[in-house]
Protein backbone atom coordinates (compact mmCIF):
# COMPACT_ATOMS: atom_id res chain seq x y z
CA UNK A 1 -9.72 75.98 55.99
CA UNK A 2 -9.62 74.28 52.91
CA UNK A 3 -10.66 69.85 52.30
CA UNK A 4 -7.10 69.36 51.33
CA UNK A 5 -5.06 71.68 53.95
CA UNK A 6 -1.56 70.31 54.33
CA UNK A 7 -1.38 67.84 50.98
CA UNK A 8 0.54 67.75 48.41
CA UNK A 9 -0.82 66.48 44.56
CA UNK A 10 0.41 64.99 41.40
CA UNK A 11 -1.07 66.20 38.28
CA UNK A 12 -0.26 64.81 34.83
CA UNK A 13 -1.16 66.92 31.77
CA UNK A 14 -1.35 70.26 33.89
CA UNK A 15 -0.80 72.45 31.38
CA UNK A 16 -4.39 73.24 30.54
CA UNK A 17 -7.95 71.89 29.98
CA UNK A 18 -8.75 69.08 33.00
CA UNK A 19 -5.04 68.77 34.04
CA UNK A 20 -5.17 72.69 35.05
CA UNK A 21 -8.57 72.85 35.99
CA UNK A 22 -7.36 69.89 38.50
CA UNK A 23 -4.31 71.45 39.77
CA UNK A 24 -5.81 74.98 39.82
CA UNK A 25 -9.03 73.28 42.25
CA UNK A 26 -6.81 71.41 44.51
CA UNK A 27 -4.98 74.54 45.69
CA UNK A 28 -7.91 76.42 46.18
CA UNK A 29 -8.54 73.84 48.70
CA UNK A 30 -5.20 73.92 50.34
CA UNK A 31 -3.00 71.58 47.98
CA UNK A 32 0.15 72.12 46.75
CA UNK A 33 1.13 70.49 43.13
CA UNK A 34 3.15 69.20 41.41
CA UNK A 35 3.13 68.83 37.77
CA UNK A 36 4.11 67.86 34.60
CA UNK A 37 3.00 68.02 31.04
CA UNK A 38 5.09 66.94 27.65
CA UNK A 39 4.12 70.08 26.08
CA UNK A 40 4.80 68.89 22.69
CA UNK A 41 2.17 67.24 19.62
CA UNK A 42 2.58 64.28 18.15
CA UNK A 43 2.95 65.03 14.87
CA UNK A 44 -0.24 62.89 13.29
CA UNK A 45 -2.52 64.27 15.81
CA UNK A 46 -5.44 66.47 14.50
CA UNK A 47 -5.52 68.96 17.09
CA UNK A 48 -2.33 71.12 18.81
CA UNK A 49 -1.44 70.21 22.59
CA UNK A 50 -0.25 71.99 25.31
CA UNK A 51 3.03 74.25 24.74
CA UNK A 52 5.32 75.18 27.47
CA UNK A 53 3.51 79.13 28.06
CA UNK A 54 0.56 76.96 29.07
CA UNK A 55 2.26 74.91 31.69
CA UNK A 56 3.34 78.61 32.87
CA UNK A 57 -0.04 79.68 33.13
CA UNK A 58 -0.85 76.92 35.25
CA UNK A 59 1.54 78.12 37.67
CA UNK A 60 0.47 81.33 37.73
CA UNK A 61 -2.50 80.29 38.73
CA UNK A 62 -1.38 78.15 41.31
CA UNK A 63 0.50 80.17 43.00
CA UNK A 64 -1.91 83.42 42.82
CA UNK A 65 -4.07 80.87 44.90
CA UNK A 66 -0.83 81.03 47.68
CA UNK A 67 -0.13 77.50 47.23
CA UNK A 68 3.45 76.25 46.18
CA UNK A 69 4.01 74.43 42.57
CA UNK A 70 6.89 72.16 41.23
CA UNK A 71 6.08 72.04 37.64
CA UNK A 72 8.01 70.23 34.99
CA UNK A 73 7.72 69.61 30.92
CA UNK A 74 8.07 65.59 31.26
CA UNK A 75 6.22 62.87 28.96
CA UNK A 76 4.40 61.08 30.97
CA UNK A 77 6.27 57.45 29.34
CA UNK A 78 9.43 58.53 30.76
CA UNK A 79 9.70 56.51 34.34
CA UNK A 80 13.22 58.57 34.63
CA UNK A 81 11.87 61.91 33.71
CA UNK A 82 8.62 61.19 36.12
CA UNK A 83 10.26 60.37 38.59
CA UNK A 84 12.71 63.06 38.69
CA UNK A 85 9.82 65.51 39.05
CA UNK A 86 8.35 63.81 41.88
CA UNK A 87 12.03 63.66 43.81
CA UNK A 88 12.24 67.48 43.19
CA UNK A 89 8.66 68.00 44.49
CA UNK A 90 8.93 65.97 47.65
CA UNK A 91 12.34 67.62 47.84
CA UNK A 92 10.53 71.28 47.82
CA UNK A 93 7.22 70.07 49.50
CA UNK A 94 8.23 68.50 52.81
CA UNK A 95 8.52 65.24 51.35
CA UNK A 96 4.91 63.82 51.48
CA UNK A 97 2.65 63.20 48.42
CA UNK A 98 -1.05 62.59 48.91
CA UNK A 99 -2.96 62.64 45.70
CA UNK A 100 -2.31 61.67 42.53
CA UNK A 101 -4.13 63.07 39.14
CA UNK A 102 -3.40 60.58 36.17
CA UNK A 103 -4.87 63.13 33.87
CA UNK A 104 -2.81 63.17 30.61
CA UNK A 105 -3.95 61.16 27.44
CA UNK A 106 -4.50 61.92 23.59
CA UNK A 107 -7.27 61.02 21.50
CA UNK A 108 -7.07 60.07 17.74
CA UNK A 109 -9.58 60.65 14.59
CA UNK A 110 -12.92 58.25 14.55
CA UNK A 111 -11.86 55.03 11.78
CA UNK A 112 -12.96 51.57 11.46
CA UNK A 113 -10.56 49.58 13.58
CA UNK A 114 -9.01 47.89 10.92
CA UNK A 115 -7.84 51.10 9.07
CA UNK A 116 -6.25 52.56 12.02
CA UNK A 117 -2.15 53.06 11.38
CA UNK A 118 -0.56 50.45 13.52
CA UNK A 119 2.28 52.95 14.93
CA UNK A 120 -0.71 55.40 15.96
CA UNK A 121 -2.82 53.09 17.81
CA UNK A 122 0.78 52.16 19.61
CA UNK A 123 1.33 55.70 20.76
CA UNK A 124 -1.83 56.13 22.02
CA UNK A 125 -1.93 53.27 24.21
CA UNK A 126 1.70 54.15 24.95
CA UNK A 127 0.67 57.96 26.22
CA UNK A 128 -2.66 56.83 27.48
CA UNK A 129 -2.31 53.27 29.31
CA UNK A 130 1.30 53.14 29.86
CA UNK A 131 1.71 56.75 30.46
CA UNK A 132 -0.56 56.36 33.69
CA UNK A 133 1.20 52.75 34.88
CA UNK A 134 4.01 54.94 34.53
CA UNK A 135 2.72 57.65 36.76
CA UNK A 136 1.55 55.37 39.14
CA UNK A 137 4.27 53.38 39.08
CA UNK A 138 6.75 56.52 40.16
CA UNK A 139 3.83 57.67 42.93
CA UNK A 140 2.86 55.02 44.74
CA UNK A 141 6.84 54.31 46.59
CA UNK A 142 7.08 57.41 48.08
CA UNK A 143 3.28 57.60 49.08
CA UNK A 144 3.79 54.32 51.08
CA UNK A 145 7.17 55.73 52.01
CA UNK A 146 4.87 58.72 53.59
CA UNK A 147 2.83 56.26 55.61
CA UNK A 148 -0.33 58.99 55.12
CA UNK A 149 -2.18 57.02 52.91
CA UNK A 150 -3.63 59.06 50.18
CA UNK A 151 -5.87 59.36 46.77
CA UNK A 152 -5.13 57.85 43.60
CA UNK A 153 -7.83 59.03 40.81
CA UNK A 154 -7.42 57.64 36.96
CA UNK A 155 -8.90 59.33 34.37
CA UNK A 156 -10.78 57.27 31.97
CA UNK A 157 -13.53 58.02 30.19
CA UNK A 158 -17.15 57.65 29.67
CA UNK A 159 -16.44 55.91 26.22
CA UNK A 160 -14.87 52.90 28.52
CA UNK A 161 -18.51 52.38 29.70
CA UNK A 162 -20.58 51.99 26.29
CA UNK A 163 -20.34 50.54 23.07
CA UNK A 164 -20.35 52.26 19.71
CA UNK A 165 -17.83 52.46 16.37
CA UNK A 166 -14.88 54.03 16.14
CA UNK A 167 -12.29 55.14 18.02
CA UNK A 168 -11.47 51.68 19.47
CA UNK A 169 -8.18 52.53 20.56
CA UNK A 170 -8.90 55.41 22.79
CA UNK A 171 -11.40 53.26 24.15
CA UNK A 172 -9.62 50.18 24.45
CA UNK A 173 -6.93 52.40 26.72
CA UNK A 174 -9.52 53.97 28.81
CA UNK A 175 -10.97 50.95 29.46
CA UNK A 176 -7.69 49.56 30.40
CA UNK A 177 -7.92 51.52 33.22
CA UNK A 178 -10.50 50.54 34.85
CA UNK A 179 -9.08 47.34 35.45
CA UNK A 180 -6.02 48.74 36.76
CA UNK A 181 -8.15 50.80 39.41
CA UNK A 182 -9.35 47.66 40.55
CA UNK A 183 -6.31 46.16 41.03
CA UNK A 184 -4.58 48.96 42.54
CA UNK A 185 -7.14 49.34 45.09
CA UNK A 186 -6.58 45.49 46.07
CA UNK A 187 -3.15 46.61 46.10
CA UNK A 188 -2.85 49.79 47.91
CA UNK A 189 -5.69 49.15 50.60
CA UNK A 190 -3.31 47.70 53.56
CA UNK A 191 -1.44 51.57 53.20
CA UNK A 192 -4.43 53.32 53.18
CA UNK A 193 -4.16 54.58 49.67
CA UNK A 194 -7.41 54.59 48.01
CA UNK A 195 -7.77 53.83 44.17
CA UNK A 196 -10.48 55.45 41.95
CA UNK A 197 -11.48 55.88 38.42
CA UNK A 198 -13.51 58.93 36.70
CA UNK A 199 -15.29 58.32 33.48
CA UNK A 200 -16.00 62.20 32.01
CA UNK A 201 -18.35 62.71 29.33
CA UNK A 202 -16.93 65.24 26.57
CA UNK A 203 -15.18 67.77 28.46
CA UNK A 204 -15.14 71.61 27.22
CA UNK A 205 -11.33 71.44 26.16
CA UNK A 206 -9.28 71.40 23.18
CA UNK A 207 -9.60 67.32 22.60
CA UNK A 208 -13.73 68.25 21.54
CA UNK A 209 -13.18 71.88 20.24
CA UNK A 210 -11.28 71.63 17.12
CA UNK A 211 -11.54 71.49 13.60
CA UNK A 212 -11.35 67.88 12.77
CA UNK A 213 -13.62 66.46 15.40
CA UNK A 214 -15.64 69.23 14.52
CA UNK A 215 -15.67 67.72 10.72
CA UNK A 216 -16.62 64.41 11.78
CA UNK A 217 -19.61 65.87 13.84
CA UNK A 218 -20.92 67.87 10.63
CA UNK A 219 -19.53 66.52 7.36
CA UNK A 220 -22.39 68.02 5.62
CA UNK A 221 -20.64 71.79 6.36
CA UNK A 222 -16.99 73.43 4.90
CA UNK A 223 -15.96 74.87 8.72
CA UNK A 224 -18.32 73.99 11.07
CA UNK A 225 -17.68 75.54 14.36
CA UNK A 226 -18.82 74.85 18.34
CA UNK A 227 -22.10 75.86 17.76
CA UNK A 228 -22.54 73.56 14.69
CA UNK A 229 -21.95 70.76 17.08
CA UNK A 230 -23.74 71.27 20.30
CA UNK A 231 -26.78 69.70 19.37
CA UNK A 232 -24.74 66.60 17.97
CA UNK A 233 -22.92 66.39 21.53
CA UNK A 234 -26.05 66.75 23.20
CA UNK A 235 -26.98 63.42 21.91
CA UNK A 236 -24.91 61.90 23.62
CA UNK A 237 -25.85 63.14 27.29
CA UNK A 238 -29.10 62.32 29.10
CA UNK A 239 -29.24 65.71 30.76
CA UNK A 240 -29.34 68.11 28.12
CA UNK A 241 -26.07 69.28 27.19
CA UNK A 242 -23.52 69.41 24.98
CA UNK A 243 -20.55 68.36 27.14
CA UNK A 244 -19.26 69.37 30.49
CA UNK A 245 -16.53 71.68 32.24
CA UNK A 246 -13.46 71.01 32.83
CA UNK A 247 -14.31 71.75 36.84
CA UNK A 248 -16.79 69.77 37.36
CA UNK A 249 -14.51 66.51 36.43
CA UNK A 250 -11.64 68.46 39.23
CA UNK A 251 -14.37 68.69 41.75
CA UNK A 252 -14.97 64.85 41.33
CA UNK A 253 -11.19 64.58 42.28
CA UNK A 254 -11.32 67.09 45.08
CA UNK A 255 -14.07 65.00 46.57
CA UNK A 256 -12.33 61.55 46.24
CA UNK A 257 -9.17 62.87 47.80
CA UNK A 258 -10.81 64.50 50.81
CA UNK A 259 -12.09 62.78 54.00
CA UNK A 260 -15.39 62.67 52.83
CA UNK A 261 -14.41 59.56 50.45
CA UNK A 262 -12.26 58.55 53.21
CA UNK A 263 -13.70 54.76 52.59
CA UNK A 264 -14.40 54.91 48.54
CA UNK A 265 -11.52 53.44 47.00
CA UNK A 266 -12.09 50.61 43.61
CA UNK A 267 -15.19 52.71 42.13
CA UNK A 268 -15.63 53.85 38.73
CA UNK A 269 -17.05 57.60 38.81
CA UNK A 270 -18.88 58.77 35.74
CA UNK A 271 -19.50 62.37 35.79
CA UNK A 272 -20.92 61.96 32.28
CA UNK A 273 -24.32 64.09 32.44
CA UNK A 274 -26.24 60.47 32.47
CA UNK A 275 -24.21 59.79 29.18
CA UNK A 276 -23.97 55.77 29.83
CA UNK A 277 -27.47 55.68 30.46
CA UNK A 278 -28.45 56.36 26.79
């Protein structure tokens, strides 16, 4: 018997790091998913997203778990394209949704705030902030519609929670959503739908592990690499390490969609290694 036995879950940006570390832990406990991912790279971004072979892989390892899996390429800022996903899941799924993952966001290059390009601090908030209104916004009808209540978890992100230069527009759409979790859960409570938020510290995926951040960690070297970095990570956690996996932010999800949370529903979550504490 698995927590989640019967339910069916939304993931955005399944095709690998959280988003298929989320979809990949709900059907181990008895979910089945659906999800989407753009599967395409903006072109200023410093580091290569997910390509359609890794939304694949994510099925594969869905359904090697025996759980069923609607997965579509979709950008997240496309209500039509979201919501045609969802339609064919309930379609395939028996028509209930429980849980949804707003996992799927970008992150841009450390600058002052006043030297950021205007269009790329538009796109983020677009893909990051609207991208999850969106999400929610094509969810939450036919979870009513269900009349089972459910799980709604945001991802923000630890850097919503302290204060620091650079990267002010990543933060400033993380942080965006931590008011919307609060008013969602004001929302949603009469159906039963419970609204949470969970603020990771670095997570072991390609956003961290890539050349440019890498760069920005250790100017001082040509190619610095992971290990170059650890210890310039680690700074940034109270317990001492580097930066988490990609689990143990899914296991935070399992937990708030699973009777156990039945009555937790407006919180912010960090599972940040103590990383707003320093």
């Amino acid at each position: 018997m698995g927590l989640l036995d019967g339910k069916v879950a939304f993931v955005t940006g399944a095709a690998r790091g959280q988003g298929r570390s989320h979809a990949r832990r709900l059907a181990e406990e008895g979910a089945d998913i659906i999800a989407i991912d753009a599967c395409s790279t903006q072109g200023w971004l410093s580091y290569d997203l997910a390509a359609g072979t890794d939304l694949a892989q994510t099925v594969r390892e869905v359904e090697s778990l025996g759980r069923r899996i609607i997965a579509s390429q979709a950008d997240v800022r496309d209500l039509a394209a979201v919501r045609d996903t969802i339609d064919g899941g309930l379609a395939a799924l028996g028509g209930r949704l429980d849980i949804v993952c707003a996992n799927a966001a970008i992150i841009s290059q450390p600058a002052p705030t006043w030297e950021m390009d205007l269009d790329q601090w538009r796109e983020l908030i677009d893909v990051n902030l609207t991208g999850v209104f969106v999400t929610v916004k094509a969810a939450i009808p036919p979870m009513i519609a269900a009349g089972n209540g459910g799980s709604i978890a945001l991802t923000s992100s630890g850097a919503a929670l302290i204060s620091g230069p650079g990267l002010a527009d990543y933060k400033a759409s993380k942080a965006g959503l931590l008011s919307l979790t609060r008013t969602l859960a004001c929302e949603l409570a009469e159906h039963s739908i419970r609204v949470n938020a969970i603020c990771p510290t670095a997570v072991d995926t390609p956003m961290i592990q890539n050349q440019a951040l890498y760069r920005s960690f250790r100017p001082d070297l040509e190619n610095p690499g992971r290990e170059d970095v650890k210890a310039g990570f680690a700074t940034m956690n109270l317990l001492p390490i580097p930066w988490i996996d990609p689990v143990d932010v899914s296991n935070a999800i399992v937990w708030l969609a699973c009777d156990a949370a039945r009555y937790i529903t407006g919180i912010t979550l960090p599972v940040d290694a103590g990383n707003a504490l320093r």
